[in-house]
N, C-alpha and C. Protein backbone atom coordinates (compact mmCIF):
# COMPACT_ATOMS: atom_id res chain seq x y z
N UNK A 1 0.84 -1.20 0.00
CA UNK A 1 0.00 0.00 0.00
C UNK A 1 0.87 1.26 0.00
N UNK A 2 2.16 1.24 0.64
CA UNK A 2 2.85 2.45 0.73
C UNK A 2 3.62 2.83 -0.33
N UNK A 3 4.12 1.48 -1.18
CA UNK A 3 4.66 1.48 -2.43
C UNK A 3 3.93 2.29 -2.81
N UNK A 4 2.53 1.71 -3.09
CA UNK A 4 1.49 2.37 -4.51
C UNK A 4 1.48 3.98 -4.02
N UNK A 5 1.69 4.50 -2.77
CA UNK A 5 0.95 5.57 -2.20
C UNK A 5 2.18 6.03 -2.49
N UNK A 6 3.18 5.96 -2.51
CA UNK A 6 4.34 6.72 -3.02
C UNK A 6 4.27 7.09 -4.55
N UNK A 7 4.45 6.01 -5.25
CA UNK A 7 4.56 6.11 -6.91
C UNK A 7 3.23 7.07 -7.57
N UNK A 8 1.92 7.29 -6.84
CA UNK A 8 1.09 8.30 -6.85
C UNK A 8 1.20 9.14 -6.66
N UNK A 9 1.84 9.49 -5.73
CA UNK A 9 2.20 10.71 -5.31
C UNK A 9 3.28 11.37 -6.13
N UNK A 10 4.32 10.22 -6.80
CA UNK A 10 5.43 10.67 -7.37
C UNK A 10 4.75 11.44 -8.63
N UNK A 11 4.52 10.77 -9.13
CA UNK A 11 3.86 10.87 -10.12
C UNK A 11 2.75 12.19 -10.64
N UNK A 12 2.28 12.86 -8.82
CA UNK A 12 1.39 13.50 -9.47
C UNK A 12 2.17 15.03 -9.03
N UNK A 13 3.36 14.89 -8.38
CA UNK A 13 4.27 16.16 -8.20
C UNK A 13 5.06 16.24 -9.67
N UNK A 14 5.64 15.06 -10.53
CA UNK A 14 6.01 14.79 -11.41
C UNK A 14 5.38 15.54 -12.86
N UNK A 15 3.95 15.97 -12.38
CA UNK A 15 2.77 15.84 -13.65
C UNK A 15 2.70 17.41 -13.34
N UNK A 16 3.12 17.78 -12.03
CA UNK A 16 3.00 19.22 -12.00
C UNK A 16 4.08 20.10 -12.14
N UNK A 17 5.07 19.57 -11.78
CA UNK A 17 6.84 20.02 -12.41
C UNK A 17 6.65 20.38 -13.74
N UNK A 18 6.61 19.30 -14.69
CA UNK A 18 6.27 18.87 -15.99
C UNK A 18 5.46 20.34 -16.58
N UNK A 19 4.37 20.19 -16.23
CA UNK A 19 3.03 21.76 -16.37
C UNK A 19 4.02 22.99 -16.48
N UNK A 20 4.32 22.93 -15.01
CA UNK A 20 5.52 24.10 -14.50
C UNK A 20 6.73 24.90 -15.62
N UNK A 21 7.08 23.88 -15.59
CA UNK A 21 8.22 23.65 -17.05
C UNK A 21 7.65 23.95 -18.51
N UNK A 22 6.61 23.49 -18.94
CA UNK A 22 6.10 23.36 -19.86
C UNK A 22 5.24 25.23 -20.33
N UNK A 23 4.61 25.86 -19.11
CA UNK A 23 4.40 27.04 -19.01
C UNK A 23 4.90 28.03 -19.51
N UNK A 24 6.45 27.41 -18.48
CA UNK A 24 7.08 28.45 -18.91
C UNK A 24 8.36 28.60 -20.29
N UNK A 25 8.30 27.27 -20.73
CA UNK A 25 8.61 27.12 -21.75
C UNK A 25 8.22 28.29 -23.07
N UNK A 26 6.25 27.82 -23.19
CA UNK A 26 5.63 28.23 -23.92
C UNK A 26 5.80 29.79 -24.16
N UNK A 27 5.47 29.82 -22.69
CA UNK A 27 5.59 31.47 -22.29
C UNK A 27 6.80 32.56 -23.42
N UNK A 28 7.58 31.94 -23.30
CA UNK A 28 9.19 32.25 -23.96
C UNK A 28 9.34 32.93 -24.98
N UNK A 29 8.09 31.63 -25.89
CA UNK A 29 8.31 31.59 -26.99
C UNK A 29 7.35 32.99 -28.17
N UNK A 30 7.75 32.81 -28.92
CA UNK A 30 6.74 34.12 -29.55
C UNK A 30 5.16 33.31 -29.99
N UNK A 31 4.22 34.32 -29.26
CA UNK A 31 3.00 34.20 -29.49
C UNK A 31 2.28 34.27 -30.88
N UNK A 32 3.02 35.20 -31.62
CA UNK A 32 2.60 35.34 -33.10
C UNK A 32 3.14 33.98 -33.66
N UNK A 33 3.71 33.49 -33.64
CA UNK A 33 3.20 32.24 -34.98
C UNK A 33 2.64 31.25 -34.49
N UNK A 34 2.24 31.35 -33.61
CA UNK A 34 1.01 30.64 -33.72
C UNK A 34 -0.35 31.28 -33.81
N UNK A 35 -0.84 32.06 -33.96
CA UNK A 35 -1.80 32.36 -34.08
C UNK A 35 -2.11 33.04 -35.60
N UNK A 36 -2.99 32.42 -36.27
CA UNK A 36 -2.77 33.10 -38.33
C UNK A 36 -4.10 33.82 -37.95
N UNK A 37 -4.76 34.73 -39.35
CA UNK A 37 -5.43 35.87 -39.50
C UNK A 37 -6.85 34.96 -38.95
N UNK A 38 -7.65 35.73 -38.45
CA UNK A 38 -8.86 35.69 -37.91
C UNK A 38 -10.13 36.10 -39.59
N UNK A 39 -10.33 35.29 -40.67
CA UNK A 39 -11.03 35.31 -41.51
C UNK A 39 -12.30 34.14 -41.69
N UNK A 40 -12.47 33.99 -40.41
CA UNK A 40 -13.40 33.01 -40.77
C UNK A 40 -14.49 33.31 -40.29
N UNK A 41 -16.44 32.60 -40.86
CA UNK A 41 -17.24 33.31 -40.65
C UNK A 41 -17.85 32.53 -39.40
N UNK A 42 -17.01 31.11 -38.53
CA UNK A 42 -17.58 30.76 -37.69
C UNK A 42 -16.35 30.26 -37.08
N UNK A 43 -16.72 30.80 -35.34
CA UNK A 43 -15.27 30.34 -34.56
C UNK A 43 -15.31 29.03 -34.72
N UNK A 44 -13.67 28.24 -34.19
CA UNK A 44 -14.07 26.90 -34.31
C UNK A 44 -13.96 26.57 -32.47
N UNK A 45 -14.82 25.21 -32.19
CA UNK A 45 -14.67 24.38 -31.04
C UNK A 45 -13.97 23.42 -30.93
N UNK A 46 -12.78 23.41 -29.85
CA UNK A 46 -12.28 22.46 -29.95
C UNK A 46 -12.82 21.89 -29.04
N UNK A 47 -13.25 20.32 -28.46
CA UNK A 47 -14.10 19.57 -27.82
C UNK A 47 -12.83 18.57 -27.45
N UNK A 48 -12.27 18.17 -25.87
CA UNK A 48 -11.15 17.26 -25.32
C UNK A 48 -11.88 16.56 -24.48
N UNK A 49 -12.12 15.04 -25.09
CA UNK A 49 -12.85 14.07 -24.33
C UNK A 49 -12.01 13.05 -24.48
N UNK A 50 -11.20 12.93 -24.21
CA UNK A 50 -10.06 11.53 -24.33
C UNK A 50 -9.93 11.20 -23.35
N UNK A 51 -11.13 11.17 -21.71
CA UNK A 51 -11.15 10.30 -21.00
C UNK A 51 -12.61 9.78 -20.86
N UNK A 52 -12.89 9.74 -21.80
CA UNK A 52 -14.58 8.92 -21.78
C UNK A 52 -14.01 7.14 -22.00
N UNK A 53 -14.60 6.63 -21.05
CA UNK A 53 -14.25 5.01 -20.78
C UNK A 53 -15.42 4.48 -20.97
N UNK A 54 -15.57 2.96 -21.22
CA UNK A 54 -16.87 2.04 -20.99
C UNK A 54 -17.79 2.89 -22.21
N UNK A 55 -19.07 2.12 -21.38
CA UNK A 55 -19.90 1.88 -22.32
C UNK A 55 -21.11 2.87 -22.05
N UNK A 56 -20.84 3.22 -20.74
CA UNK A 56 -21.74 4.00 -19.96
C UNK A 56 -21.52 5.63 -20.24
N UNK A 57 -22.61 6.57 -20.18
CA UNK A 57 -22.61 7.69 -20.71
C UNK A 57 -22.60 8.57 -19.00
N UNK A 58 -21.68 9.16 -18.84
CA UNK A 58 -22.02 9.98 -17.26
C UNK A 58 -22.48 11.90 -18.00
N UNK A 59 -22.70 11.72 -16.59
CA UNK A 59 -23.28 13.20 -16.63
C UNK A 59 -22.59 14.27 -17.36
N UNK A 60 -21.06 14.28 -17.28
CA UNK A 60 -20.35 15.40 -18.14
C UNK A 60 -20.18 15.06 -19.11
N UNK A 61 -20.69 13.60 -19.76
CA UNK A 61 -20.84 13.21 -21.68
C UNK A 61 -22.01 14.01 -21.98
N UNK A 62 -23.04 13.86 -21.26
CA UNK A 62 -24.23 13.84 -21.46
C UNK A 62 -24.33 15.09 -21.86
N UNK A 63 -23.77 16.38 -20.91
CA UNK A 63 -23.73 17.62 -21.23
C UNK A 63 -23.52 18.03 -22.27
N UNK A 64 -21.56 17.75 -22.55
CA UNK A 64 -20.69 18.24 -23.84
C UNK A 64 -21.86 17.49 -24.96
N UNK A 65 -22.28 16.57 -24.97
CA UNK A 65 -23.28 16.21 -26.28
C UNK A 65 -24.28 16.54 -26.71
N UNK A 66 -25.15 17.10 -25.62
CA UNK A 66 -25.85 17.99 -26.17
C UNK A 66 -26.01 19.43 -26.45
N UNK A 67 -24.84 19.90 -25.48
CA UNK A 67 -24.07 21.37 -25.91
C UNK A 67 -23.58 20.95 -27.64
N UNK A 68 -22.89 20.13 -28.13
CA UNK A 68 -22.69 20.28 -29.18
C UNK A 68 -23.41 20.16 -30.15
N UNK A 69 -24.45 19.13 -29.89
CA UNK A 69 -25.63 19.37 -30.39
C UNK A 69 -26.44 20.51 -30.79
N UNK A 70 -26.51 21.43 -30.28
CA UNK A 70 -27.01 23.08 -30.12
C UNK A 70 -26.14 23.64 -31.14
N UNK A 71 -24.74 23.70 -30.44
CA UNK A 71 -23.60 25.04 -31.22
C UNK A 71 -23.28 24.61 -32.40
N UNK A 72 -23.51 22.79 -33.34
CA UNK A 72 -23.05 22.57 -33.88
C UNK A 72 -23.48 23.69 -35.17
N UNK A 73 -24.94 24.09 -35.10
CA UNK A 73 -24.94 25.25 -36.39
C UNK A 73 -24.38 26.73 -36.39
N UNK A 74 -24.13 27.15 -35.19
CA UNK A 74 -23.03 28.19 -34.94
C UNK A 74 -21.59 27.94 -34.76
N UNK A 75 -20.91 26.94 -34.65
CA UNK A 75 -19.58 26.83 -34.16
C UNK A 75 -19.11 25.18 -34.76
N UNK A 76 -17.87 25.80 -35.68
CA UNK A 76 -17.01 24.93 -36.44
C UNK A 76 -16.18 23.38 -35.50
N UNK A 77 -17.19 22.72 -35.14
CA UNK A 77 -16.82 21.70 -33.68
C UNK A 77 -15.53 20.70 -34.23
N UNK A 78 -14.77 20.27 -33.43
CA UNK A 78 -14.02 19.10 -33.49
C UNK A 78 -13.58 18.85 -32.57
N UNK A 79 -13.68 17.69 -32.27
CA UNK A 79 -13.84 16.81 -31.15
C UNK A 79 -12.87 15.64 -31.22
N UNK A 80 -12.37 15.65 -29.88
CA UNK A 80 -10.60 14.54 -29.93
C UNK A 80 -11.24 14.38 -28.92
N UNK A 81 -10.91 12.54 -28.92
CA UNK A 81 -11.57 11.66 -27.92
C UNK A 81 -11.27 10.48 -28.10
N UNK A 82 -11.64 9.70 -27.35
CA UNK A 82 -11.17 8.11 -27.17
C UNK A 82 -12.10 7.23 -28.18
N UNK A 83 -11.86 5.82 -28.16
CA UNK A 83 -12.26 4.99 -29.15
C UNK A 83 -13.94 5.10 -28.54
N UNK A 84 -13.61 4.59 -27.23
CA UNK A 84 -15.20 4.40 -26.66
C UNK A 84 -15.69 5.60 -27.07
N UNK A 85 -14.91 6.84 -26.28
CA UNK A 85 -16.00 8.01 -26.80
C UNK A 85 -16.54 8.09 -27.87
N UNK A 86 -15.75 8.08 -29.07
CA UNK A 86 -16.67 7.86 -30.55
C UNK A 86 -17.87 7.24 -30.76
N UNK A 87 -17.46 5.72 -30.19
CA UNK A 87 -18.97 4.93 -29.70
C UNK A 87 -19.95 5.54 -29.10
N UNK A 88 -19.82 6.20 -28.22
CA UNK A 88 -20.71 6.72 -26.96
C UNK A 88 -21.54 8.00 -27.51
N UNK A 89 -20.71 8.79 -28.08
CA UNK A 89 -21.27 9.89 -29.20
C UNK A 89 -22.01 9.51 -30.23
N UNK A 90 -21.45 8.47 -31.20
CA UNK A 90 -22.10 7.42 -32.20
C UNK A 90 -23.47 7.20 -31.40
N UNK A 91 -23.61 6.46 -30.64
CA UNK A 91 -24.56 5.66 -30.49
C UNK A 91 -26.06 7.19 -29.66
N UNK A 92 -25.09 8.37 -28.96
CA UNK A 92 -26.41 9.53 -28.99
C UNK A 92 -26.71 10.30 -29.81
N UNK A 93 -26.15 9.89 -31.00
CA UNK A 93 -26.89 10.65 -31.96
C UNK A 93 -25.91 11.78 -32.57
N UNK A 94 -25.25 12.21 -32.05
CA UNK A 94 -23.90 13.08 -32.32
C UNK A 94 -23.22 12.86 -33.52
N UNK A 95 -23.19 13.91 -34.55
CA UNK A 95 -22.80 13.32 -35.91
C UNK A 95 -21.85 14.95 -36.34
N UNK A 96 -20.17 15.04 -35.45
CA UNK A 96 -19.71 16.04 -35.50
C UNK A 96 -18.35 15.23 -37.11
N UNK A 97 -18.76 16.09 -38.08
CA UNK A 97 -17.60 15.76 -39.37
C UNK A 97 -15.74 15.36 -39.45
N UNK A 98 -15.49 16.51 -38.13
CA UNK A 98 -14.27 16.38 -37.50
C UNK A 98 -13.92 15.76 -35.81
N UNK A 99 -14.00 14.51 -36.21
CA UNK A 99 -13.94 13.42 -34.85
C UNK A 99 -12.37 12.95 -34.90
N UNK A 100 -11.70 13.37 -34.36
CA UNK A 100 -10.50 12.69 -33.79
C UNK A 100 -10.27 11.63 -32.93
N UNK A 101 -9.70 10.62 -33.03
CA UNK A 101 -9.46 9.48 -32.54
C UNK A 101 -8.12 9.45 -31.83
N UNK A 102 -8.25 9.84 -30.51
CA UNK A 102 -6.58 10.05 -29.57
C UNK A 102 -6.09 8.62 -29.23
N UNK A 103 -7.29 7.97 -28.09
CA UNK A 103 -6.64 6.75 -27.18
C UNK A 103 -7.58 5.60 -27.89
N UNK A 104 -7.24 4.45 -27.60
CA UNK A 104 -7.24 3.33 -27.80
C UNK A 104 -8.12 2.75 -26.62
N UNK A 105 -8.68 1.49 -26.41
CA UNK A 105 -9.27 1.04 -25.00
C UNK A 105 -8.41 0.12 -24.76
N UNK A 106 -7.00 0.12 -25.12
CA UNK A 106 -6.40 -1.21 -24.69
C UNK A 106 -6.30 -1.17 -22.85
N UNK A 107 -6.40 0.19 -22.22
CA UNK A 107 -5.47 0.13 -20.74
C UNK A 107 -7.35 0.14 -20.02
N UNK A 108 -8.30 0.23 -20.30
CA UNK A 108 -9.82 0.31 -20.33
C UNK A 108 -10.09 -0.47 -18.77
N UNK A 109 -10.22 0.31 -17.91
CA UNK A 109 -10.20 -0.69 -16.93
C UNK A 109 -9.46 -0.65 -15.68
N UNK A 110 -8.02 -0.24 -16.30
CA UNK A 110 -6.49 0.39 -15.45
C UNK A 110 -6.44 1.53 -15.14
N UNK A 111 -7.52 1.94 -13.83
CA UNK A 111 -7.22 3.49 -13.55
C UNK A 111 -5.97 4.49 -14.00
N UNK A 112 -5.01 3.46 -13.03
CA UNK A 112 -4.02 4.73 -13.17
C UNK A 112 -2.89 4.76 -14.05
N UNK A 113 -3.26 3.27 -14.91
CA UNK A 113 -1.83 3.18 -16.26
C UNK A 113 -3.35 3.68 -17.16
N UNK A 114 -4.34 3.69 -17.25
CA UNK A 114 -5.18 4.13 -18.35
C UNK A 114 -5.30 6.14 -18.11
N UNK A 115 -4.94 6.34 -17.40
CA UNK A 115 -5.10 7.75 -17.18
C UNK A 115 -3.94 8.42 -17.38
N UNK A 116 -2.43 7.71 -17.03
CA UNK A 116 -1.47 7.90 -17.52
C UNK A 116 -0.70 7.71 -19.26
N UNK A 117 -1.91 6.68 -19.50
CA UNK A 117 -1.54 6.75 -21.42
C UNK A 117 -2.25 7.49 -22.06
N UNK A 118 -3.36 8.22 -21.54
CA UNK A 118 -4.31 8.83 -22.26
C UNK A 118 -3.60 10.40 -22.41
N UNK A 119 -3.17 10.85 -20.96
CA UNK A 119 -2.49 12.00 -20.71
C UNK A 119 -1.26 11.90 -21.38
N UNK A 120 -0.52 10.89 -21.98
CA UNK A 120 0.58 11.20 -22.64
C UNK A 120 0.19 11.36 -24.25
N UNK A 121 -0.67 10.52 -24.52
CA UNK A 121 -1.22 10.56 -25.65
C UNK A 121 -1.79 11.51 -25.99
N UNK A 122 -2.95 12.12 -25.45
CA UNK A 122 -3.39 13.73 -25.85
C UNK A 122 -2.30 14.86 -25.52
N UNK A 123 -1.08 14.99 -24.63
CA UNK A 123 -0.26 15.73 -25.24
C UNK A 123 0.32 15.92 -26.44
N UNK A 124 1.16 14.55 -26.56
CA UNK A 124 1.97 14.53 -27.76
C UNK A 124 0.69 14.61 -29.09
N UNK A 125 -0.50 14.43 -29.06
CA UNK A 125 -1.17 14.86 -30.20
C UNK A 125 -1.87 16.22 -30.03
N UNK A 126 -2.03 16.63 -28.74
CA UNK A 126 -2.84 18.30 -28.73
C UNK A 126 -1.25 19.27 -29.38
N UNK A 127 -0.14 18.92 -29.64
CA UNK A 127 1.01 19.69 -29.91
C UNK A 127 0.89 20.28 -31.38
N UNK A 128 -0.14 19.11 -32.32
CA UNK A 128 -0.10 19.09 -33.74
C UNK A 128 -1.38 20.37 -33.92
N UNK A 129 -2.29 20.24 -32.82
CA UNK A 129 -3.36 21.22 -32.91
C UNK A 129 -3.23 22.90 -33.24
N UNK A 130 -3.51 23.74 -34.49
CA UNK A 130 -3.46 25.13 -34.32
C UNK A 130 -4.58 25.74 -33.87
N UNK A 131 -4.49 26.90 -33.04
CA UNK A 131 -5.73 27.40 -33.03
C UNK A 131 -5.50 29.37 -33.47
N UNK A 132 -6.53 29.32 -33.26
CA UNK A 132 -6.64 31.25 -33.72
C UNK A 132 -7.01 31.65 -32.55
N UNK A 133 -6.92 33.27 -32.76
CA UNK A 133 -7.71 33.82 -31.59
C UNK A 133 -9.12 34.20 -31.99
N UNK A 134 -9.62 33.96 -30.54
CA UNK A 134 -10.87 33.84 -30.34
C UNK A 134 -11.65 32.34 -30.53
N UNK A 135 -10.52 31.50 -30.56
CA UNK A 135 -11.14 29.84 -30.63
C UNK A 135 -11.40 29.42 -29.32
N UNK A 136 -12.48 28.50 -29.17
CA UNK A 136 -12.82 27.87 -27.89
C UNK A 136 -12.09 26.52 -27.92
N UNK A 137 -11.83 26.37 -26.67
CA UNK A 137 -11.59 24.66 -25.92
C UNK A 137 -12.15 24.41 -25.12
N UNK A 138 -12.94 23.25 -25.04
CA UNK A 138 -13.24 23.31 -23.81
C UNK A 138 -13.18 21.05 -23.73
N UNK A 139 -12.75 21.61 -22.54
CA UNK A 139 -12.43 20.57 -21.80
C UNK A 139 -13.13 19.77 -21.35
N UNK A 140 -14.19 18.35 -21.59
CA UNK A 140 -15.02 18.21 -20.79
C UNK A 140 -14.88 17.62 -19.43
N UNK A 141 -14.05 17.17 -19.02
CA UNK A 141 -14.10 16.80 -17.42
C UNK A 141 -12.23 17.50 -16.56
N UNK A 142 -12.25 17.41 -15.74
CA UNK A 142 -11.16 17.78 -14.66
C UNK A 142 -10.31 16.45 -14.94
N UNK A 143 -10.36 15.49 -15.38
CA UNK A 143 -9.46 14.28 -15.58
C UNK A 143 -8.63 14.85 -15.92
N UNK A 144 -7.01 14.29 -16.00
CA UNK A 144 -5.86 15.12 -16.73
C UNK A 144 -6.01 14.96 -17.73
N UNK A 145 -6.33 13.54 -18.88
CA UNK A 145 -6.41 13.35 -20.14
C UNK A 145 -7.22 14.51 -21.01
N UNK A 146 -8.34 15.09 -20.11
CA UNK A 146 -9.01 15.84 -20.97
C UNK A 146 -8.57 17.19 -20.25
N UNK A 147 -8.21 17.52 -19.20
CA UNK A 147 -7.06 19.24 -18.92
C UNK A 147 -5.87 19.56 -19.65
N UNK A 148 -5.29 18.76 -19.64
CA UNK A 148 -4.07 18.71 -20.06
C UNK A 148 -3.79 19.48 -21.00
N UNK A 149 -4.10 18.44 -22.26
CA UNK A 149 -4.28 18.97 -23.47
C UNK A 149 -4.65 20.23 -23.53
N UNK A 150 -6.27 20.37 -22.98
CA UNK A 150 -7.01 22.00 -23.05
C UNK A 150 -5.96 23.03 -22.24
N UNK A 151 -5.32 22.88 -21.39
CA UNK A 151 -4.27 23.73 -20.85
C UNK A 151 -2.90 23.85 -21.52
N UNK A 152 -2.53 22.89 -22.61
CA UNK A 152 -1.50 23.33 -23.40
C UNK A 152 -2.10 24.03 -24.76
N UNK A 153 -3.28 23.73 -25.06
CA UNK A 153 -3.54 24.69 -25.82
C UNK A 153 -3.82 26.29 -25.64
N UNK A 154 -4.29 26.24 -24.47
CA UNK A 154 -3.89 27.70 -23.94
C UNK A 154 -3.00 28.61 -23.91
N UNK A 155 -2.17 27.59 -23.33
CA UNK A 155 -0.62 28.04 -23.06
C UNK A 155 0.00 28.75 -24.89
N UNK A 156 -0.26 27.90 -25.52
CA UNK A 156 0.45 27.59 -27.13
C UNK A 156 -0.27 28.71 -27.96
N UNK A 157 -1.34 29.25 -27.27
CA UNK A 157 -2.43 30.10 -27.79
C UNK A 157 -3.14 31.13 -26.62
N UNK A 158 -2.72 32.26 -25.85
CA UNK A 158 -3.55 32.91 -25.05
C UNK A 158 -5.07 33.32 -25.45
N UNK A 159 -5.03 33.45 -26.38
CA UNK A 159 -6.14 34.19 -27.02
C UNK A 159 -7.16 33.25 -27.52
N UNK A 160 -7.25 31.95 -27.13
CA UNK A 160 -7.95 31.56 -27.16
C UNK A 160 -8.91 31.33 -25.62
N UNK A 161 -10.43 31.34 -25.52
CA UNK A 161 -10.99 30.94 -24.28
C UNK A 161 -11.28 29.33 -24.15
N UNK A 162 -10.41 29.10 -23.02
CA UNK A 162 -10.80 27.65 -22.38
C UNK A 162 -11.98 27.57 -21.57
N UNK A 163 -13.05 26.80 -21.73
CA UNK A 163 -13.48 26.38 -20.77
C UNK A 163 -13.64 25.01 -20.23
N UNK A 164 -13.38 25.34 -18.88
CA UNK A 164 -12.85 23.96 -18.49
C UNK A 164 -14.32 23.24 -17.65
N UNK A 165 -14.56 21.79 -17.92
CA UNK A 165 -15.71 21.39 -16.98
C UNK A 165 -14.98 20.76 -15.49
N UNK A 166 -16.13 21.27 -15.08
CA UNK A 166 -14.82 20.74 -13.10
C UNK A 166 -16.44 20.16 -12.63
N UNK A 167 -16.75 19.19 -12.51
CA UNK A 167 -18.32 18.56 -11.65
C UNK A 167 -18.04 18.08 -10.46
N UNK A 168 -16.87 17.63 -9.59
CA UNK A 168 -16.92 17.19 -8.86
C UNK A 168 -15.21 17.13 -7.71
N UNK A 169 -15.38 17.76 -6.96
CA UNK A 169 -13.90 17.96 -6.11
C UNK A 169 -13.61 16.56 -5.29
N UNK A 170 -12.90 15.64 -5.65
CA UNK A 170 -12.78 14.07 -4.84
C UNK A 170 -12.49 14.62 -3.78
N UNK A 171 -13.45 13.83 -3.03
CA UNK A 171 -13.18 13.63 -1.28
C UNK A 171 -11.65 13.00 -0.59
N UNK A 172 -11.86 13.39 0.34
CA UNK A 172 -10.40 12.82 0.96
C UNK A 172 -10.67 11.19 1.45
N UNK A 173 -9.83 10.35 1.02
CA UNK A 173 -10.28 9.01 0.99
C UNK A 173 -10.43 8.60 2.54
N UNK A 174 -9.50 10.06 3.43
CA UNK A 174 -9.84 9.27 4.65
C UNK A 174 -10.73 10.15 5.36
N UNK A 175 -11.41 10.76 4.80
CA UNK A 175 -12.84 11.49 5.52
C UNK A 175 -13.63 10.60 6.22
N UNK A 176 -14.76 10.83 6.93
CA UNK A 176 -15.00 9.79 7.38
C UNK A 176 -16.50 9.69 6.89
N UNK A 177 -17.02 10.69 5.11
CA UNK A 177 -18.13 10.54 4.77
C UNK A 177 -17.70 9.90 3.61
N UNK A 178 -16.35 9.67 3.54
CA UNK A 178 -15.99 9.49 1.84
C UNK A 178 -16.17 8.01 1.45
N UNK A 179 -16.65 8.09 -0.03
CA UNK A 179 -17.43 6.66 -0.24
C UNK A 179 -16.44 5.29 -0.37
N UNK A 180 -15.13 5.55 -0.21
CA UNK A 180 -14.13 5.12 -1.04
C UNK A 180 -13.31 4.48 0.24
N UNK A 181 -14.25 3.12 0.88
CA UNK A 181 -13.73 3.07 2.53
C UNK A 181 -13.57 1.19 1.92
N UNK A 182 -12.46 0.92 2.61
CA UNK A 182 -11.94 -0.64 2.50
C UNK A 182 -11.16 -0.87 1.51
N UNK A 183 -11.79 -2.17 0.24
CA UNK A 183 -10.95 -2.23 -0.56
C UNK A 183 -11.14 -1.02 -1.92
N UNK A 184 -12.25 0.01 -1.68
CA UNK A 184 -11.96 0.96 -2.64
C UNK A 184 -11.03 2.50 -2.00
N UNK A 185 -10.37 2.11 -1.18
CA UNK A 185 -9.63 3.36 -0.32
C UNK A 185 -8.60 3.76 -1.22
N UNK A 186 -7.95 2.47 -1.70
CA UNK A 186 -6.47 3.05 -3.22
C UNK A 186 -7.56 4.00 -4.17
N UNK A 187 -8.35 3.03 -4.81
CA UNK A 187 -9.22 3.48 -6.11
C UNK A 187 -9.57 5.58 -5.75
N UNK A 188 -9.93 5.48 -4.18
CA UNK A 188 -10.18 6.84 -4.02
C UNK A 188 -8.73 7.55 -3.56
N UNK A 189 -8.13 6.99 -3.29
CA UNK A 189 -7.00 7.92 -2.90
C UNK A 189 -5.75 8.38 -4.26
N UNK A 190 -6.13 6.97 -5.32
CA UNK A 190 -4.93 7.88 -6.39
C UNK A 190 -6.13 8.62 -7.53
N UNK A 191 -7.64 8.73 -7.13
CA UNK A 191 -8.30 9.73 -7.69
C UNK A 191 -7.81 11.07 -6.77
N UNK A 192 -8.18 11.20 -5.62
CA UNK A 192 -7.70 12.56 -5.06
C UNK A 192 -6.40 12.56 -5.23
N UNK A 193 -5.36 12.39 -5.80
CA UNK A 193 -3.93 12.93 -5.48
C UNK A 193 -3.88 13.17 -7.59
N UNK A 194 -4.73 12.69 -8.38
CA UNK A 194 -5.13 12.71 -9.72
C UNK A 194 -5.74 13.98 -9.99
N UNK A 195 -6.32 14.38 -8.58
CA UNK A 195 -6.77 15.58 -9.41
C UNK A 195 -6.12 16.96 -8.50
N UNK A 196 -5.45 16.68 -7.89
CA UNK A 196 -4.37 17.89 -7.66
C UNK A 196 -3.87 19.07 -8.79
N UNK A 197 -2.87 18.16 -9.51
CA UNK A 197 -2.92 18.96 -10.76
C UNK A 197 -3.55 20.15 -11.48
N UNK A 198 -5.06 19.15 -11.70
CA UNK A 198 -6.18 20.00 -12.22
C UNK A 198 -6.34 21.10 -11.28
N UNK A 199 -6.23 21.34 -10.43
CA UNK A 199 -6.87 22.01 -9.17
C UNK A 199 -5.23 23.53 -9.57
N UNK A 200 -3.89 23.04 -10.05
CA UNK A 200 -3.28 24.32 -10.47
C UNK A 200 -3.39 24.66 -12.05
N UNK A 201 -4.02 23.90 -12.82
CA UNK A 201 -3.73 24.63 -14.13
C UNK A 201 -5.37 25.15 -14.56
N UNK A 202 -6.38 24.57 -13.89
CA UNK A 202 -7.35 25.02 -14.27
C UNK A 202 -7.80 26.06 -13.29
C-alpha cells in the first residue's frame, strides 16, 4: 500500500513540475506564430474528451453532447476523444464531421496506467493542434487526459478561451463521509492525489 501511495504521489508532483516547465517554456516563446489571420465566418470548437471510458454515458458526456448538439450550427466543432467516446457519441446521436481518434481502450479498466496513457497521448497529439484567436476549448471533465491537453492549448495560444468542466472535487479518501472506505480506499486515494494537478492549471 505504501509502495502504490508513493509512486502516486510521485507521479502527481512529477505531472506538476512537468506543467511548471512546460508554461514556462511556452511562455518564452513568440505568441505570433502561432496564431494566423482571424477570416473566418464561424469560430471553431475544440471539444477534449479523451477520457470517456466504458460503455456508460455519465453526466459530463451527457452535457458536452448535447451542448454540441445546439452550437453545432453556430460553431465549427471538433472533437478529440477516445475509441469508446466515438462509440458513446455514435450511439447519442452526435454526428460532428471532425472526430478525432486520440486513445485506444487497450489500458480500459487500469485506472491509473489508463489515465497515464491517455495524458501522454493527448499531449503529444494536442502539440499538432493550431488554433486562432478567439477559438474555444473546452475541456469536458477535470481528468488530466481531458485538462491537459485543453491547458496546453492555452498556453500555445492565449487568445484563445478555455473552458474547463470541473463537476466534482474528490473527497479525501480518509474522511470519514468518503465513499471510497476498505478495498476501494487506493481506487479513491490515487483519484484525489489525480486531481491535484487540475486544481493548479485550471
Amino acid at each position: 500500500m505504501g509502495g502504490i501511495f508513493s509512486i502516486t504521489l510521485f507521479l502527481s508532483c512529477v505531472t506538476a513540475l512537468v506543467l511548471r516547465s512546460l508554461f514556462r517554456f511556452i511562455n518564452n516563446r513568440s505568441i505570433s506564430q502561432h496564431i494566423a489571420p482571424l477570416d473566418r465566418t464561424m469560430k471553431k470548437l475544440f471539444i477534449i474528451a479523451n477520457w470517456m471510458q466504458g460503455k456508460a454515458l455519465s453526466g459530463g458526456d451527457r452535457i458536452f453532447i448535447e451542448l454540441s448538439k445546439r452550437w453545432s450550427q453556430k460553431l465549427d466543432i471538433s472533437i478529440f476523444l477516445s475509441k469508446e467516446g466515438a462509440d458513446i457519441c455514435s450511439r447519442e446521436g452526435l454526428n460532428v464531421t471532425n472526430q478525432n481518434i486520440w486513445a485506444s481502450d487497450i489500458f480500459s479498466g487500469h485506472y491509473l496506467i489508463d489515465g497515464i496513457y491517455r495524458t501522454i497521448i493527448g499531449t503529444l497529439k494536442v502539440l499538432r493542434i493550431q488554433t486562432n484567436e478567439g477559438d474555444i476549448v473546452l475541456s469536458s471533465s477535470d481528468f488530466l487526459p481531458d485538462a491537459i491537453p485543453a491547458f496546453i492549448l492555452k498556453l500555445k495560444n492565449p487568445q484563445v478561451k478555455w473552458i474547463a468542466s470541473f463537476y466534482l472535487f474528490a473527497p479525501k479518501p480518509w474522511q470519514k463521509n468518503s465513499p471510497y472506505k476498505g478495498i476501494k480506499y487506493l481506487l479513491g486515494l490515487v483519484y484525489w492525489l489525480s486531481q491535484l494537478p487540475a486544481y493548479y492549471i485550471i
